[in-house]
N, C-alpha and C. Protein backbone atom coordinates (compact mmCIF):
# COMPACT_ATOMS: atom_id res chain seq x y z
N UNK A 1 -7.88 2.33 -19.30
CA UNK A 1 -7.79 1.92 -17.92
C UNK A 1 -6.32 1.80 -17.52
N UNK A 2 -6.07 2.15 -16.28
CA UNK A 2 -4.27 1.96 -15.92
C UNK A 2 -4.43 1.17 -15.52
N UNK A 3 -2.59 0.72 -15.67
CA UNK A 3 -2.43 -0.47 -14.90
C UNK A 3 -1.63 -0.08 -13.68
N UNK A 4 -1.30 -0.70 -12.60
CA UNK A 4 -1.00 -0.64 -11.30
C UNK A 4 -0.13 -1.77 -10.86
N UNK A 5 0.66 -0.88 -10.44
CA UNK A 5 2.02 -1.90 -9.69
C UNK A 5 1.68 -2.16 -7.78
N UNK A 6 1.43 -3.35 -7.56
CA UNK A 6 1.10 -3.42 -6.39
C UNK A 6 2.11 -4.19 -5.41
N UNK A 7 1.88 -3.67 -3.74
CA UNK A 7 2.44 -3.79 -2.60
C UNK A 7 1.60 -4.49 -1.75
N UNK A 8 2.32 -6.44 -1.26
CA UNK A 8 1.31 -6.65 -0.34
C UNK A 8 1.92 -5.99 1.75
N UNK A 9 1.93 -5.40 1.96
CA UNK A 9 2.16 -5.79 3.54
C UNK A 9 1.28 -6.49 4.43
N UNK A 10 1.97 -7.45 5.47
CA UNK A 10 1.34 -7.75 6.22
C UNK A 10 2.00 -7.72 7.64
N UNK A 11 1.11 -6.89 8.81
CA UNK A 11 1.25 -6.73 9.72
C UNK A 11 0.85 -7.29 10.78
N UNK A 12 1.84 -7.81 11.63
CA UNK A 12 1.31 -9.08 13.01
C UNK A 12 0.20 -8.25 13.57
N UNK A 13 -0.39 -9.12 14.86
CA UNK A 13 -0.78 -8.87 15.68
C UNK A 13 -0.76 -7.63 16.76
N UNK A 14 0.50 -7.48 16.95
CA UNK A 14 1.56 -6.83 17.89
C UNK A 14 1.92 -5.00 17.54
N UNK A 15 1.38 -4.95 16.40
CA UNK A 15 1.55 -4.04 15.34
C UNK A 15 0.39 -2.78 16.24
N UNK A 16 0.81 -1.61 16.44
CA UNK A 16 -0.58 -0.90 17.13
C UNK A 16 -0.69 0.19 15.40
N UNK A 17 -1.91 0.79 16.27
CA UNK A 17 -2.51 1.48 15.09
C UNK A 17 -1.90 2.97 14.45
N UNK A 18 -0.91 3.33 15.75
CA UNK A 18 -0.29 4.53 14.99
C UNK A 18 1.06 3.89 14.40
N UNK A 19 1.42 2.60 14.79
CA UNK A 19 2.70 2.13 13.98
C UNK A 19 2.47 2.11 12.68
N UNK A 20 1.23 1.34 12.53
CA UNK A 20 0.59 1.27 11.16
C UNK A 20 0.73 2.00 10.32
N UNK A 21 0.04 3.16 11.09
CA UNK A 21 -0.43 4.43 10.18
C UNK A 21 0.87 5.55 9.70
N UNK A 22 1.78 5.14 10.32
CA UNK A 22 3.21 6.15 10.46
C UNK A 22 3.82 5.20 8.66
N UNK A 23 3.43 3.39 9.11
CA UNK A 23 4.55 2.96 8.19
C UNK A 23 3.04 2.98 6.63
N UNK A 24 2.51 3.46 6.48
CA UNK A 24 1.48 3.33 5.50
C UNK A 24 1.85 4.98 5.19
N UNK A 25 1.65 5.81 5.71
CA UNK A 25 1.93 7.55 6.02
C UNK A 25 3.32 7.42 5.15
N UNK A 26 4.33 6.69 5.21
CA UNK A 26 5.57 6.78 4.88
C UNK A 26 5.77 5.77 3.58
N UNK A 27 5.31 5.40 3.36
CA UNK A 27 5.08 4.98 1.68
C UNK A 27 3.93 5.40 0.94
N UNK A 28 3.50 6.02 1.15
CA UNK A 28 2.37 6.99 0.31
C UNK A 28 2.91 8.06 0.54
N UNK A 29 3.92 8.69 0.90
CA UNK A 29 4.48 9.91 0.75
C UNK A 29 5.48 9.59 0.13
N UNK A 30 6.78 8.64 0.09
CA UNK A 30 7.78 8.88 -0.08
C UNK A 30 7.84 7.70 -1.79
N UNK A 31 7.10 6.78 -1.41
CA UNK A 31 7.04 6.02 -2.18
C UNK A 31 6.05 5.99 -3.63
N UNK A 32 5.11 7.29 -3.11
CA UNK A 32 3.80 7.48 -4.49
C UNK A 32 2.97 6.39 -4.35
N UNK A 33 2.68 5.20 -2.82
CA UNK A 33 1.92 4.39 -3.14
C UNK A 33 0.35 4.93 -2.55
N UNK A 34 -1.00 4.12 -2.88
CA UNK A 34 -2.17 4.59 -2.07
C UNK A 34 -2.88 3.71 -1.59
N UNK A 35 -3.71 3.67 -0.96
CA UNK A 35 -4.41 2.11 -0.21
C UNK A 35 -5.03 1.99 -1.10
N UNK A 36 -5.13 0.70 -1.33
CA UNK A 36 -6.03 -0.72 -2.06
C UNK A 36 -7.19 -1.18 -1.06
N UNK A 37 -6.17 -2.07 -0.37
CA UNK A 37 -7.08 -2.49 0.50
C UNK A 37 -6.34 -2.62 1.73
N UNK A 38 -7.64 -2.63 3.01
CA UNK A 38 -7.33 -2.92 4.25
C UNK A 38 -7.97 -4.22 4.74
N UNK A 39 -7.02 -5.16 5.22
CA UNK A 39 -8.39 -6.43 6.13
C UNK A 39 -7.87 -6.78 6.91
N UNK A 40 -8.30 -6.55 8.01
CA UNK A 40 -8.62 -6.50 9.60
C UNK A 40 -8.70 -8.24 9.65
N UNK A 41 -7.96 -8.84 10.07
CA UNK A 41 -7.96 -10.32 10.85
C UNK A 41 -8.82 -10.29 12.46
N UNK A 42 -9.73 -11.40 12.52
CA UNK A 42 -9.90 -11.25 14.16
C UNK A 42 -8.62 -11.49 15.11
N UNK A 43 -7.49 -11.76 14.43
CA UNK A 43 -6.70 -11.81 15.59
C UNK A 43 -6.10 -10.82 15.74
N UNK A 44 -6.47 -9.84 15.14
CA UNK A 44 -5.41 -8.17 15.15
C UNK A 44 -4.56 -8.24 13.96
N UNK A 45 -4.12 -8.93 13.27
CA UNK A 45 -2.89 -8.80 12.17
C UNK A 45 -3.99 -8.25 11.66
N UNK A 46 -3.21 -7.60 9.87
CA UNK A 46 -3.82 -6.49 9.41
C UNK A 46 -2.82 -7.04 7.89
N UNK A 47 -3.44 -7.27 6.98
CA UNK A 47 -3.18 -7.19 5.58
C UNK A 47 -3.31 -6.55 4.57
N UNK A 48 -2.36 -5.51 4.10
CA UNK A 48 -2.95 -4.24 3.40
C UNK A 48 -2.27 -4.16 2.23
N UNK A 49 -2.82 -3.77 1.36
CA UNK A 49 -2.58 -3.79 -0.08
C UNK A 49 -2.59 -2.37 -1.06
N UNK A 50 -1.42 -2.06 -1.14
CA UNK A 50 -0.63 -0.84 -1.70
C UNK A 50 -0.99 -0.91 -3.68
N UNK A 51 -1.08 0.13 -4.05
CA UNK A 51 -0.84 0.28 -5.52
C UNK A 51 -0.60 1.53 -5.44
N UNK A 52 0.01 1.43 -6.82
CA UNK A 52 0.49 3.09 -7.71
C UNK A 52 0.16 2.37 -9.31
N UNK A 53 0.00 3.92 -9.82
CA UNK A 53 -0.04 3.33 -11.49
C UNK A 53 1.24 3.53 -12.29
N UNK A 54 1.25 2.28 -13.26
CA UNK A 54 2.43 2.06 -14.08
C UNK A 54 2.78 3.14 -14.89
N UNK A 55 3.79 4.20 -15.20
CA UNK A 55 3.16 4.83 -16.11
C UNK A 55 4.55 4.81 -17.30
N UNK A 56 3.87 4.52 -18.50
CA UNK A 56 4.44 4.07 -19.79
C UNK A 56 4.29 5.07 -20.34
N UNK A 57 5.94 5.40 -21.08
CA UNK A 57 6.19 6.23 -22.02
C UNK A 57 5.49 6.20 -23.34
N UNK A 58 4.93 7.35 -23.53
CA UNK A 58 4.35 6.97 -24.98
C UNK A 58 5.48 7.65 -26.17
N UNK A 59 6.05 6.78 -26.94
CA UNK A 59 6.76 7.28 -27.81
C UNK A 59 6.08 7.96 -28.96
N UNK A 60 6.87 9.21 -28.95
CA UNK A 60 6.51 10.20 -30.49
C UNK A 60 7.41 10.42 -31.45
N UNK A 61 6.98 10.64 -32.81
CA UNK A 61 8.19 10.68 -33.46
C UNK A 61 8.09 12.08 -34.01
């Protein structure tokens, strides 16, 4: 099983949905991260949760 290095963001209220998607678009491209999770607040903020997997050298001799 991998393990995973994770990213929390959290986005106000004020935040619209292509801002979102531009600054999520731009760390899954540039950064190698992928969505975890998304949760929708009733007040509009938006808490989203980034991972990538750790990846460990396996030494050979």
């Amino acid at each position: 099983m991998a393990d995973y290095s994770y990213l929390v963001l959290y986005l106000p209220r004020g935040t619209s949905r292509d801002a979102a998607r531009r600054l999520l678009t731009d760390h899954a491209e540039y950064g190698e991260w992928e969505l975890a999770r998304l949760r929708l607040y009733a007040d509009g903020s938006r808490k989203v949760t980034l991972r990538r997997p750790i990846i460990r050298p396996v030494l050979t001799f």
